[in-house]
Protein backbone atom coordinates (compact mmCIF):
# COMPACT_ATOMS: atom_id res chain seq x y z
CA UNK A 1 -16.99 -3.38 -7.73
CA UNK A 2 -14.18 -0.88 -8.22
CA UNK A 3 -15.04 2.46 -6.64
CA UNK A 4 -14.95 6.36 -8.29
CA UNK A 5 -11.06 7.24 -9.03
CA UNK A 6 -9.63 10.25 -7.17
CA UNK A 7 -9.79 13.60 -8.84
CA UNK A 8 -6.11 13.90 -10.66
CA UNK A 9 -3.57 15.36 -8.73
CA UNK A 10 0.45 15.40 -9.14
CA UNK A 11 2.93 14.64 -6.50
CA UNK A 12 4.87 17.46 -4.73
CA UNK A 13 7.55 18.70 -6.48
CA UNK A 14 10.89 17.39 -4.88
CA UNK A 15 13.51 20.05 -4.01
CA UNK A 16 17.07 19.03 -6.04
CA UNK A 17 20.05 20.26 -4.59
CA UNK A 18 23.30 20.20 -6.78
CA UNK A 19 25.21 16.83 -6.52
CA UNK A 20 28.12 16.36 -4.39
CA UNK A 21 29.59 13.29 -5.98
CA UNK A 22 28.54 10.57 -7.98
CA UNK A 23 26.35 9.09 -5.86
CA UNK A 24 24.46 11.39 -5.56
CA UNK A 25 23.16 11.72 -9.33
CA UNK A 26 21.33 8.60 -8.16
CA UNK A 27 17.94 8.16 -6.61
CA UNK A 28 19.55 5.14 -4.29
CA UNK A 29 22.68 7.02 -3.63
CA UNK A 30 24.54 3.74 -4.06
CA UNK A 31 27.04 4.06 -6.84
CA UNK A 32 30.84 5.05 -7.29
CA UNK A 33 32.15 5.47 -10.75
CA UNK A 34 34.32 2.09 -9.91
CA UNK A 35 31.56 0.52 -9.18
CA UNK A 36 28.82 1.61 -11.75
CA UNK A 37 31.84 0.63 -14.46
CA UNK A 38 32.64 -2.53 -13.36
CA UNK A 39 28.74 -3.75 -12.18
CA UNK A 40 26.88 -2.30 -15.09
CA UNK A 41 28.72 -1.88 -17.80
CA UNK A 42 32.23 -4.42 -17.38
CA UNK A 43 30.02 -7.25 -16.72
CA UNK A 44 27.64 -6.32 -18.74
CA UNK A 45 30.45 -6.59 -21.69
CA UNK A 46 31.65 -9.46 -21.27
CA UNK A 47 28.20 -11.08 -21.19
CA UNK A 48 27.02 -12.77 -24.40
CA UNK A 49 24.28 -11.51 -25.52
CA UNK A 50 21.48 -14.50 -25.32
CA UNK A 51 17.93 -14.80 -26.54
CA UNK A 52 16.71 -14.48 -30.19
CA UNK A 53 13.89 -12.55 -32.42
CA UNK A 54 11.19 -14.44 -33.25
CA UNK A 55 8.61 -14.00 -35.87
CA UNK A 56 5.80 -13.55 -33.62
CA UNK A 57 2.37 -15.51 -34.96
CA UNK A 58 -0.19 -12.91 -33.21
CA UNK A 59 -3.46 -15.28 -32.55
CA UNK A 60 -6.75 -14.08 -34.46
CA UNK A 61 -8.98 -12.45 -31.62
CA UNK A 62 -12.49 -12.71 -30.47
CA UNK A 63 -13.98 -9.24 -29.38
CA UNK A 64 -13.25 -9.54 -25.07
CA UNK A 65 -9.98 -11.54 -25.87
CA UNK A 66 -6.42 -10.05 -25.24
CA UNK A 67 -2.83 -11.33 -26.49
CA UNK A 68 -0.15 -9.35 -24.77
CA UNK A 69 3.71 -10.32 -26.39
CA UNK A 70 6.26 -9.01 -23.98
CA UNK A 71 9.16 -7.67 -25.66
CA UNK A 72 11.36 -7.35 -22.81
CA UNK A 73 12.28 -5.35 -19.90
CA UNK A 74 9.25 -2.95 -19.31
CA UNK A 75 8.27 -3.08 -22.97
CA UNK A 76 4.64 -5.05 -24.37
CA UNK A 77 2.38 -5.42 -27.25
CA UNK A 78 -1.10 -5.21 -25.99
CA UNK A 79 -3.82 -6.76 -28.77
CA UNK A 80 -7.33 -6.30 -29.09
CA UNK A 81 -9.58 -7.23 -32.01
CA UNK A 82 -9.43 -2.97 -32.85
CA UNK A 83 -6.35 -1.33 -30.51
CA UNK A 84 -3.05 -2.60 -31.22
CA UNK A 85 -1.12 -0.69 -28.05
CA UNK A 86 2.88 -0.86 -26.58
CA UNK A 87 3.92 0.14 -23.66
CA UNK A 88 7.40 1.92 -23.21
CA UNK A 89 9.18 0.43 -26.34
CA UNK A 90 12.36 -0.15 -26.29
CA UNK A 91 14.21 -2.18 -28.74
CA UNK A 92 17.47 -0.48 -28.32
CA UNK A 93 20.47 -3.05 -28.15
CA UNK A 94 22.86 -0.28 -26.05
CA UNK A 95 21.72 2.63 -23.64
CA UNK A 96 24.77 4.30 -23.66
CA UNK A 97 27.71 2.19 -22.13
CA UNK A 98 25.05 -0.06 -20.90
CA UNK A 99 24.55 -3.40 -22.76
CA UNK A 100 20.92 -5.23 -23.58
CA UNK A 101 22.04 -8.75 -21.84
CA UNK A 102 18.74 -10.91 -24.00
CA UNK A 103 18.08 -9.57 -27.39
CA UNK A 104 14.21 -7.91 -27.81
CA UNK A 105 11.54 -10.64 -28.63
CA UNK A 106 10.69 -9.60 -32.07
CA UNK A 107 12.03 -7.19 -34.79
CA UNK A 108 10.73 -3.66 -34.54
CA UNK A 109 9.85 -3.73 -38.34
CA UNK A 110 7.38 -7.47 -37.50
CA UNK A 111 5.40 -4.81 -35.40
CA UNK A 112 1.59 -4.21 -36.29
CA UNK A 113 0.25 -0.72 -37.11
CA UNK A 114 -0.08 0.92 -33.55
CA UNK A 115 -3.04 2.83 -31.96
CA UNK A 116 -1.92 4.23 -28.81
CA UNK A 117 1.26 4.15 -27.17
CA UNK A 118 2.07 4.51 -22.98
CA UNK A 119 4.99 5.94 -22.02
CA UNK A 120 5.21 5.88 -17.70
CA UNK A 121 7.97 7.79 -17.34
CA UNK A 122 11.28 10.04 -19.10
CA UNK A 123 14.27 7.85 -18.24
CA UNK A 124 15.75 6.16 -21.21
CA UNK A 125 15.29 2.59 -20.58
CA UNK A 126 11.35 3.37 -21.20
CA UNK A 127 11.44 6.49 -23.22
CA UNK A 128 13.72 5.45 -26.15
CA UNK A 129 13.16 7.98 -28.93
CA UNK A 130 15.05 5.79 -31.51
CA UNK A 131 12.59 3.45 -31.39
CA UNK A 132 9.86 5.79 -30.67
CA UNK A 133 10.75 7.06 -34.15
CA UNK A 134 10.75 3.65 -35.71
CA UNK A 135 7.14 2.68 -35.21
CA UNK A 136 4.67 2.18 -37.30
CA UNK A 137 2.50 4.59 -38.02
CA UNK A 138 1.96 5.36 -33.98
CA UNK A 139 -1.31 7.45 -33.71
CA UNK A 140 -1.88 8.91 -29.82
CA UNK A 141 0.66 8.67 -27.25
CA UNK A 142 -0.44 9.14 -23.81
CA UNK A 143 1.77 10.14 -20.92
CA UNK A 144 2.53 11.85 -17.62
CA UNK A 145 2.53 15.50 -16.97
CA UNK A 146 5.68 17.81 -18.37
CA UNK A 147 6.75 15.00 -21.04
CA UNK A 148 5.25 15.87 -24.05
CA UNK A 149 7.61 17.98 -25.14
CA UNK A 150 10.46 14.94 -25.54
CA UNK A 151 7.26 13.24 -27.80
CA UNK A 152 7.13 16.21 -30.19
CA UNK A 153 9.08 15.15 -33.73
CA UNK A 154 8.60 11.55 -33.09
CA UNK A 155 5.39 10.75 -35.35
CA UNK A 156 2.81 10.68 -33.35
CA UNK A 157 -0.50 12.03 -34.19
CA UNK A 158 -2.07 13.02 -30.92
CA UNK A 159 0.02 14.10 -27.50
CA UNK A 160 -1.77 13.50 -24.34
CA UNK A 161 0.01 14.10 -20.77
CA UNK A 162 -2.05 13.34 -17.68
CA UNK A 163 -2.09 13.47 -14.03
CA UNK A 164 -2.55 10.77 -11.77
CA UNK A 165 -5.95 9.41 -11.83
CA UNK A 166 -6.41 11.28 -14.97
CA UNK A 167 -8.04 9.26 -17.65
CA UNK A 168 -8.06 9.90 -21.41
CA UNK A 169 -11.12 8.44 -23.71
CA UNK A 170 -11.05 7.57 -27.11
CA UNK A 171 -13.68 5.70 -28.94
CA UNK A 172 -14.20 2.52 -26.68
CA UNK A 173 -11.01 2.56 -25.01
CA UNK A 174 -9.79 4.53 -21.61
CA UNK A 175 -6.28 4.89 -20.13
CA UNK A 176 -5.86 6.36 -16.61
CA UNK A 177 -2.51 7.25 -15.14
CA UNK A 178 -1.31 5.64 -11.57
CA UNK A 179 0.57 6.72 -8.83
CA UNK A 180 3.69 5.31 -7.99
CA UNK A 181 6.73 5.67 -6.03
CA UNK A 182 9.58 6.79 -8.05
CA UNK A 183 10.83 9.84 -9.97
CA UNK A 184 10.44 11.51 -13.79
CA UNK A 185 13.47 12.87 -14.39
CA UNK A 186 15.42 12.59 -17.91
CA UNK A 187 18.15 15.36 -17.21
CA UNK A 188 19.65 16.32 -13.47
CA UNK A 189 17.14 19.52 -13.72
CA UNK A 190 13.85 17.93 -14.65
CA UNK A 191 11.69 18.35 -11.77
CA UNK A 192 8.86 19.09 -13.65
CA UNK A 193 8.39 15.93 -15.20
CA UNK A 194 5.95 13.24 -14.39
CA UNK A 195 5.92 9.31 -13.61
CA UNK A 196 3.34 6.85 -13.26
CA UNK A 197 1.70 3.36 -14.40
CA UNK A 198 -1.72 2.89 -16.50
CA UNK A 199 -4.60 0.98 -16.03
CA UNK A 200 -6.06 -0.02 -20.03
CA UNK A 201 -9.33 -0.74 -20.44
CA UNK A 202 -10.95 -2.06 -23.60
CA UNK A 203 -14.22 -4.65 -24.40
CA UNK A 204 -14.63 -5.43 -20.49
CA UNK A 205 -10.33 -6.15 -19.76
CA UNK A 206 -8.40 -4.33 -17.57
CA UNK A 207 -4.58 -4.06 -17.87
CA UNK A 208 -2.31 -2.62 -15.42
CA UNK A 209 1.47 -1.79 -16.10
CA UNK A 210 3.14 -0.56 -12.76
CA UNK A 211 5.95 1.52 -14.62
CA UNK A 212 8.92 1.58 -12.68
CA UNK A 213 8.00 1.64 -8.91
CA UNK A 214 8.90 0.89 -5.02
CA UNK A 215 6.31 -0.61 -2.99
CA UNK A 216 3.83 2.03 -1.30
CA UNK A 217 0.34 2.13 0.06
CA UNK A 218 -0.85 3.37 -2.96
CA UNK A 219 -1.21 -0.01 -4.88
CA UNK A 220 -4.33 -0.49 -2.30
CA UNK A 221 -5.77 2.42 -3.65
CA UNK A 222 -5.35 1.35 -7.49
CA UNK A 223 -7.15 -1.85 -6.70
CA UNK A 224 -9.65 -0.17 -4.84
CA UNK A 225 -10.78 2.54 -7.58
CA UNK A 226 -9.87 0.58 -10.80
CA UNK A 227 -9.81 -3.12 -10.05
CA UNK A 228 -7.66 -4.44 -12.68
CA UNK A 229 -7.14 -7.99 -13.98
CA UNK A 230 -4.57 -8.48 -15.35
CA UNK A 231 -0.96 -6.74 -13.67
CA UNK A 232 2.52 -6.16 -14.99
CA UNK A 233 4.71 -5.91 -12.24
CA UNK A 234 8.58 -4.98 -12.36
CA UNK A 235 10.25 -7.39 -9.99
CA UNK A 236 14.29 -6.33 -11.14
CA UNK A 237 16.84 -4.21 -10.33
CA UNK A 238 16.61 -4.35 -6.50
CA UNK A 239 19.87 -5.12 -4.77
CA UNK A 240 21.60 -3.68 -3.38
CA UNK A 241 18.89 -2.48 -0.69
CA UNK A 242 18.74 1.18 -1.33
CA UNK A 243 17.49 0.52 -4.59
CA UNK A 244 13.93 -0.52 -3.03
CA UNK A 245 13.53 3.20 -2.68
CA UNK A 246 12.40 3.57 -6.51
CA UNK A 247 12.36 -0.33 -7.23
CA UNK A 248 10.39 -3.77 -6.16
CA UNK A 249 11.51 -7.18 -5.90
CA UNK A 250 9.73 -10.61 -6.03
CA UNK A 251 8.41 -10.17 -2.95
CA UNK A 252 7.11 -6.70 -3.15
CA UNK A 253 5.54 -7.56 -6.32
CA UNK A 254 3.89 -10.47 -4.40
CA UNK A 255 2.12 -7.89 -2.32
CA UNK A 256 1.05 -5.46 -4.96
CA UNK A 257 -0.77 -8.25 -6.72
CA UNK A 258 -2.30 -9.34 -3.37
CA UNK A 259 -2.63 -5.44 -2.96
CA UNK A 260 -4.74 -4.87 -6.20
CA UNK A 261 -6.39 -8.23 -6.14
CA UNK A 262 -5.70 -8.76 -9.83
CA UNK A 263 -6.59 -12.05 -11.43
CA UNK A 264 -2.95 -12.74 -13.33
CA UNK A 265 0.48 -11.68 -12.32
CA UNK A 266 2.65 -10.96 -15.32
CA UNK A 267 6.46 -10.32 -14.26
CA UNK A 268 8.93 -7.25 -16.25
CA UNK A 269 11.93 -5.63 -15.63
CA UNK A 270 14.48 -7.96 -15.71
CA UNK A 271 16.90 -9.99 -17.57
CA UNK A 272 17.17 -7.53 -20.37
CA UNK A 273 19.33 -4.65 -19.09
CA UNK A 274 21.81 -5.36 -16.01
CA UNK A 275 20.56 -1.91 -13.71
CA UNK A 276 21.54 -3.71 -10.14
CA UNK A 277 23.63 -6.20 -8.47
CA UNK A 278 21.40 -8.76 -7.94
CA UNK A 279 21.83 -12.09 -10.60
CA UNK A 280 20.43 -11.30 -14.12
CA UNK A 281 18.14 -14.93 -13.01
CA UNK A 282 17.78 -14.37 -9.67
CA UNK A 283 14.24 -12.22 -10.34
CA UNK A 284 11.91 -14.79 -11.56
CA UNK A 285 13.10 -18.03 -9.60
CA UNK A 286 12.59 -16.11 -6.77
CA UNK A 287 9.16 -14.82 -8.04
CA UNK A 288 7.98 -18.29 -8.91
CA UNK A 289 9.15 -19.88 -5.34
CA UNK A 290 7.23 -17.35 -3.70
CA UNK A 291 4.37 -18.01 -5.28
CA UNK A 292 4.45 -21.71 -4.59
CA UNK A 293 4.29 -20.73 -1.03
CA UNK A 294 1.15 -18.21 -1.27
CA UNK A 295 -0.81 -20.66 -4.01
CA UNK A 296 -0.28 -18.55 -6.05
CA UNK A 297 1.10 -20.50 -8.95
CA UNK A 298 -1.81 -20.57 -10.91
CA UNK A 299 -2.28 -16.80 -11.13
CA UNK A 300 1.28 -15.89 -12.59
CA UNK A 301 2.07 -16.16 -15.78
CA UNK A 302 5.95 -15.96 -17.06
CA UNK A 303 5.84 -14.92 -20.23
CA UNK A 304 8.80 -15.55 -22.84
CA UNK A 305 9.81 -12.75 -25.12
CA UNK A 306 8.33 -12.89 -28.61
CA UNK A 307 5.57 -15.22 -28.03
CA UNK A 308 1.91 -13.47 -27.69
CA UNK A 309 0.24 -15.15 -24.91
CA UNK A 310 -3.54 -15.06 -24.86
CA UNK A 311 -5.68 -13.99 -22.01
């Protein structure tokens, strides 16, 4: 039995101090111009693009049933029998200088109509307005506090920004944002702006995506009050070490499933942008060995981009 969620509440607001140097427009302080060029955007270059957009056949659904299609890095399709939802969209085959490595699952235009979209955070890789003003006829799009005004313009019908453990109602659907460990910013200056996961819930499912996030204490505390089933856990861009400071790796993720006590472990964020130093396959070998050795093998579920996988 999941107990009462908090009462909302926002993080502190982190002092910024003007930057120094380069590094220090980063959260992991870890970067040199030399070697941000040559890491993330040289290799990134010379890297043939791989993977290919499929026509996704999206299975016809039984009220309680679920399909989720990932798309790729922290982007999904979430399907009920009434609620067609994504989650941070991004379709984008360039972020600036920095290349998409695997090619998005599906075509933006094979999309179905969407209901809702969830947008955790401001940075680009998750809040892509190109796409965001590609979709389908997107109705309500629910984020964290002091981002709405980047969603004005973009189509939407309905803004909604929320705290953590804020939750939004609409018909027989409820979203609540998360805490997590990590930052909002879009610009240098944006303090203001929030960051967070979601926990969906729709005809008895529950479906948490972790946004971008190190590991904290906090994922207790999200199984605790919300109990969900199924989780979508980044496990990329964590090497060099300093980057565990805003991201998770394999292992980490291990422990915020154990953490939540979810039923399935769905891996994201990786092997569609190159953001760390770590190899662009390294993420879910290690993920799967490591759940050999807790048994948990049975409980994650890899999920290829482009196919909708039913739960």
């Amino acid at each position: 039995m999941s107990k009462p969620t908090p009462r909302p509440v926002r993080p502190p607001r982190a002092k910024r101090k003007l930057p120094r140097s380069f590094k220090d427009l980063t959260p992991s302080r870890a970067f040199n111009p030399g070697t941000f060029f040559r890491e993330m955007v040289w290799k990134a270059f010379l890297t043939p693009r791989t993977g290919q957009h499929k026509r996704p056949a999206f299975p016809k659904l039984k009220t309680g049933e679920v399909a989720l299609t990932w798309i790729g890095h922290a982007s999904f399709l979430v399907q009920f029998t009434d609620l067609n939802v994504l989650i941070d969209p991004n379709f984008a085959n360039w972020l600036f200088l920095l290349k998409r490595i695997k090619r998005s699952g599906l075509k933006l235009e094979d999309l179905p109509p969407i209901d809702l979209v969830l947008l955790t955070h401001a940075h680009f890789d998750h809040f892509h307005k190109p796409t965001l003003r590609r979709l389908p006829h997107p109705k309500i799009a629910v984020m964290p506090w002091g981002m709405g005004d980047l969603a004005r313009n973009l189509g939407f019908e309905r803004i909604v920004e929320l705290d953590w453990w804020e939750s939004f109602s609409h018909g027989d659907w409820k979203v609540t944002l998360t805490p997590c460990k990590h930052w909002g910013a879009r610009m240098l200056g944006d303090v203001h702006r929030g960051y967070g996961g979601f926990v969906l819930e729709h005809q008895g499912r529950s479906i948490y995506h972790a946004g971008d996030s190190a590991y904290f204490e906090g994922f207790k505390q999200i199984g605790q009050h919300l109990a969900p089933e199924i989780a979508l856990l980044p496990i990329g861009a964590y090497r060099p070490e300093s980057f565990r400071n805003v991201h998770m790796g394999p292992d980490e993720a291990i422990k915020v499933f154990q953490d939540i006590k979810a039923k399935w472990l769905v891996p994201m964020h990786y092997g569609t942008f190159r953001l760390s130093f770590e190899d662009m396959d390294e993420p879910p070998r290690w993920l799967q060995q490591l759940a050999r050795t807790h048994g948990l093998l049975n409980n994650l579920r890899l999920l290829e981009e482009g196919t909708p996988e039913l739960f």
